[in-house]
N, C-alpha and C. Protein backbone atom coordinates (compact mmCIF):
# COMPACT_ATOMS: atom_id res chain seq x y z
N UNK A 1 0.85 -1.17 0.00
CA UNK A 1 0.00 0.00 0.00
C UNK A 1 0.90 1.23 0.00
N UNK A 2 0.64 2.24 -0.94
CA UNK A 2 1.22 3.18 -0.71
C UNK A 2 0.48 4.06 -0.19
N UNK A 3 1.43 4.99 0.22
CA UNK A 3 0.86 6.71 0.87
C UNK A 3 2.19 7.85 0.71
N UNK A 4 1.41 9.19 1.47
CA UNK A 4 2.32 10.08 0.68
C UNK A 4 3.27 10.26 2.40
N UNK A 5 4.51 9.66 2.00
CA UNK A 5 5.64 9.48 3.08
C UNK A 5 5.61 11.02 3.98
N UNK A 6 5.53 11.73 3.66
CA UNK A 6 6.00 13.22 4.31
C UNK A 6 4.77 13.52 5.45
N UNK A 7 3.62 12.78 4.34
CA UNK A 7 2.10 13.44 5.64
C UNK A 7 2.55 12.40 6.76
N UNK A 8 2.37 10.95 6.14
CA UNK A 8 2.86 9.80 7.64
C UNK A 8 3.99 10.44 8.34
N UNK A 9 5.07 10.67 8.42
CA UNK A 9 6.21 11.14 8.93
C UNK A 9 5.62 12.54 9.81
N UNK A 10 5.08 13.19 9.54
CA UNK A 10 4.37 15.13 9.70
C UNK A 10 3.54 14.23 10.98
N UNK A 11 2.57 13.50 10.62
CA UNK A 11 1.69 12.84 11.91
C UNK A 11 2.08 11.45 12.80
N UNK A 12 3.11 11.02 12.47
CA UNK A 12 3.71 10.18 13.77
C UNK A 12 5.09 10.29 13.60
N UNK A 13 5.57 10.03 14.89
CA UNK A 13 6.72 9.77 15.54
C UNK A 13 7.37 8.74 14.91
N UNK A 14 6.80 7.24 14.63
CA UNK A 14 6.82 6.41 14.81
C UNK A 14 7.04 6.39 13.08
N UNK A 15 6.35 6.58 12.30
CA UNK A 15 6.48 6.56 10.51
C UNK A 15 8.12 7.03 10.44
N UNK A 16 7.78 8.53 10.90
CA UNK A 16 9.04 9.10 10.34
C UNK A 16 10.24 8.36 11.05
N UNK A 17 10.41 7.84 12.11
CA UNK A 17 11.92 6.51 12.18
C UNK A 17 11.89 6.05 11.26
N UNK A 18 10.49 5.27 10.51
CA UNK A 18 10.63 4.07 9.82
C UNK A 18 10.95 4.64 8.13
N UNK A 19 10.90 5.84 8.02
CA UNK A 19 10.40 6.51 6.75
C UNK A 19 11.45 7.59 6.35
N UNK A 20 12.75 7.57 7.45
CA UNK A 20 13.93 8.62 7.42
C UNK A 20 14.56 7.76 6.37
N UNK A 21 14.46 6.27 6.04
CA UNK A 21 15.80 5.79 4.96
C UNK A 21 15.79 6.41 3.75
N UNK A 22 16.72 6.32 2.92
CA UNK A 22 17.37 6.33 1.73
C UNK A 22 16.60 5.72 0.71
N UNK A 23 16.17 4.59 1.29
CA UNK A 23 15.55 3.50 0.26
C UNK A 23 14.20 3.95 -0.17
N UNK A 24 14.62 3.66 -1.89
CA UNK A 24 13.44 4.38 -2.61
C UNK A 24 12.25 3.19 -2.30
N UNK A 25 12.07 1.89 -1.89
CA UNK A 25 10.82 0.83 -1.51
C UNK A 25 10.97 0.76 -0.35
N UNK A 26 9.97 1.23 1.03
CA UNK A 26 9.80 0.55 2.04
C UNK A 26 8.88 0.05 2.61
N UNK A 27 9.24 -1.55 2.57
CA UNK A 27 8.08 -2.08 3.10
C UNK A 27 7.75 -2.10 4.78
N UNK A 28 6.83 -2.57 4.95
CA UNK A 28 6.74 -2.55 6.35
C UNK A 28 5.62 -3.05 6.69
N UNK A 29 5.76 -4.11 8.07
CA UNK A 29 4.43 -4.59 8.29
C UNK A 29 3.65 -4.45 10.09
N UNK A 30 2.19 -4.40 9.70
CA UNK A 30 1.91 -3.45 10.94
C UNK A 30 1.11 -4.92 11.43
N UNK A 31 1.39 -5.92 12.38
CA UNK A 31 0.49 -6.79 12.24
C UNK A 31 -0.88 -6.76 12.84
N UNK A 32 -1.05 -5.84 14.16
CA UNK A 32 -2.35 -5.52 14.83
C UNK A 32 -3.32 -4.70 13.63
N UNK A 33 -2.88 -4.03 13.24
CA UNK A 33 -3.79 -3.62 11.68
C UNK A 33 -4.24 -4.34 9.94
N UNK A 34 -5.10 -4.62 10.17
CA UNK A 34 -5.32 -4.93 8.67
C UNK A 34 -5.31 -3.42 7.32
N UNK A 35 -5.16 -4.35 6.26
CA UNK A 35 -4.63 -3.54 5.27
C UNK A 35 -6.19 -2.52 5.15
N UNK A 36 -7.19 -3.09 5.56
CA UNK A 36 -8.79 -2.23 5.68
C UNK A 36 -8.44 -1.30 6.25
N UNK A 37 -7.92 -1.34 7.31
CA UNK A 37 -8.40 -0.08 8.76
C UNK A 37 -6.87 0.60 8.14
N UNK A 38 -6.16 0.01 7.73
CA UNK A 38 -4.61 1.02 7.15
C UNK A 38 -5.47 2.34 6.46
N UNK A 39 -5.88 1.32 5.30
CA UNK A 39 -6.73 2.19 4.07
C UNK A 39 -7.60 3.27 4.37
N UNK A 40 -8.80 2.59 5.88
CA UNK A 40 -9.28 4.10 6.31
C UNK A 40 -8.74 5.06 6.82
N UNK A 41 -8.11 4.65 7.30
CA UNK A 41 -6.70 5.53 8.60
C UNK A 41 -6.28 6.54 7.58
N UNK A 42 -5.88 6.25 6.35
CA UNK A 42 -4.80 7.03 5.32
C UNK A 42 -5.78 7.62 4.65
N UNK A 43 -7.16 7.56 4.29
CA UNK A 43 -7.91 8.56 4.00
C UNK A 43 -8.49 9.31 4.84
N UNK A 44 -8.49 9.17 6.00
CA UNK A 44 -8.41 9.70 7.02
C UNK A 44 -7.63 11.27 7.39
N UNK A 45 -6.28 10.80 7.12
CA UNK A 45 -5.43 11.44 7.55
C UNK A 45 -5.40 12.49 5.64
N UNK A 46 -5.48 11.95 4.68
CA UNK A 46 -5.19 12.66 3.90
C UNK A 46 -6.54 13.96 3.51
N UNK A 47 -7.93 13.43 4.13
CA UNK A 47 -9.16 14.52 3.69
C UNK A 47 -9.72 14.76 5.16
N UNK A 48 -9.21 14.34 6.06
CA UNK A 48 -9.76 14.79 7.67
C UNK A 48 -10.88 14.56 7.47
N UNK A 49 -11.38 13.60 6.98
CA UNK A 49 -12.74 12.87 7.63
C UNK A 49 -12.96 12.01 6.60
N UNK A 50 -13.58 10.91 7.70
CA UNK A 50 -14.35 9.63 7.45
C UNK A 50 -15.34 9.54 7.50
N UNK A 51 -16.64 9.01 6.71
CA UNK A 51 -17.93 8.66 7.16
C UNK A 51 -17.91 7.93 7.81
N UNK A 52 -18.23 8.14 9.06
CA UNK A 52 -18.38 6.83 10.04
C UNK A 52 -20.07 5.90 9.76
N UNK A 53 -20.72 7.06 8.98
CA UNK A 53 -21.98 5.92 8.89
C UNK A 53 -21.83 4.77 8.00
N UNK A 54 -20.97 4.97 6.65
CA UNK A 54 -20.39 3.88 6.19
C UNK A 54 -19.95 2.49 6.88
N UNK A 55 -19.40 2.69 8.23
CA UNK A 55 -18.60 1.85 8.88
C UNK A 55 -19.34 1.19 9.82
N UNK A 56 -19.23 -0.42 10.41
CA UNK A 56 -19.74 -0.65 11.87
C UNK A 56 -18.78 -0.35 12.66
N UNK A 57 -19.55 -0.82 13.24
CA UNK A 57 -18.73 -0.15 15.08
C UNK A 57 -17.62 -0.92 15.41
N UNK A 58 -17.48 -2.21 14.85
CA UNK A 58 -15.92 -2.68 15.17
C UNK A 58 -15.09 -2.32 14.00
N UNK A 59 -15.61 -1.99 12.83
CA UNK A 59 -14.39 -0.90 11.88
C UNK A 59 -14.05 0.52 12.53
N UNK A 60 -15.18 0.90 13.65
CA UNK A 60 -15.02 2.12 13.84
C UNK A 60 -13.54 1.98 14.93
N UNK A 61 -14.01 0.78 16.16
CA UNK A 61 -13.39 0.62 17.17
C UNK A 61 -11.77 0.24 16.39
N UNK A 62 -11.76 -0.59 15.48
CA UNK A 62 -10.28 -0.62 14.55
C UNK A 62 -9.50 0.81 14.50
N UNK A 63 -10.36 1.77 13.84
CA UNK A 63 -9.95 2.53 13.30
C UNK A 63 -9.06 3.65 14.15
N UNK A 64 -9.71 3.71 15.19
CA UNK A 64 -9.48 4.07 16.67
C UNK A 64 -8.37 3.64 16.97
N UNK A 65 -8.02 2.72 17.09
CA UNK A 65 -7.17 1.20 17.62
C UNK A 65 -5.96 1.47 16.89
N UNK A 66 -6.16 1.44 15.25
CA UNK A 66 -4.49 1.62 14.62
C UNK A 66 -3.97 3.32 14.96
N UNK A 67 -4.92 3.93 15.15
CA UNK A 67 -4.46 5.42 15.05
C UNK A 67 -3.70 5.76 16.30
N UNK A 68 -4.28 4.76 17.27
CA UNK A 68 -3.59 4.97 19.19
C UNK A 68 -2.42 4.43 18.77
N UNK A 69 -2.26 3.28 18.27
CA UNK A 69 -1.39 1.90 17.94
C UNK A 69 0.19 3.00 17.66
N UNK A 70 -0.32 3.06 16.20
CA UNK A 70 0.72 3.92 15.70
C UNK A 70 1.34 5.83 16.12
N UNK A 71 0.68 5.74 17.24
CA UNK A 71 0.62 6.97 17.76
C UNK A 71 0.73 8.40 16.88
N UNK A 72 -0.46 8.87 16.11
CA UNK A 72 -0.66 9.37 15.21
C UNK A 72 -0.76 10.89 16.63
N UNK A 73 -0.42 12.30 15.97
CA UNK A 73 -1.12 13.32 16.66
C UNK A 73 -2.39 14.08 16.03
């Protein structure tokens, strides 16, 4: 999955360690998150809002979950 490296890095601590290399491919794997709740998270972060009516309540409680996880501000 890609995303745009500079916003991840700008909103966690935790990206930008993983996201300071050189290397033009980095992979990386988040295992408490599925690639779903990644995907909302990153549209999330790129248009500041989600429909949550779209979502149930344990996508919601996910969504919640990777954003604490990865300690997003």
């Amino acid at each position: 999955m890609e995303g745009k490296l500079n916003l991840l890095s700008d909103l966690s601590n935790d990206f930008g360690r993983l996201l300071s290399s050189d290397d033009e491919v980095i992979i990386f794997k988040i295992p408490n998150i599925s690639p779903d709740t990644f995907e909302l998270l990153l549209k999330y972060l790129y248009t500041g809002m989600v429909d949550l009516d779209d979502q149930n309540g344990v996508q919601v409680l996910k969504l919640y979950r990777a954003a604490d996880e990865l300690n997003l501000r």
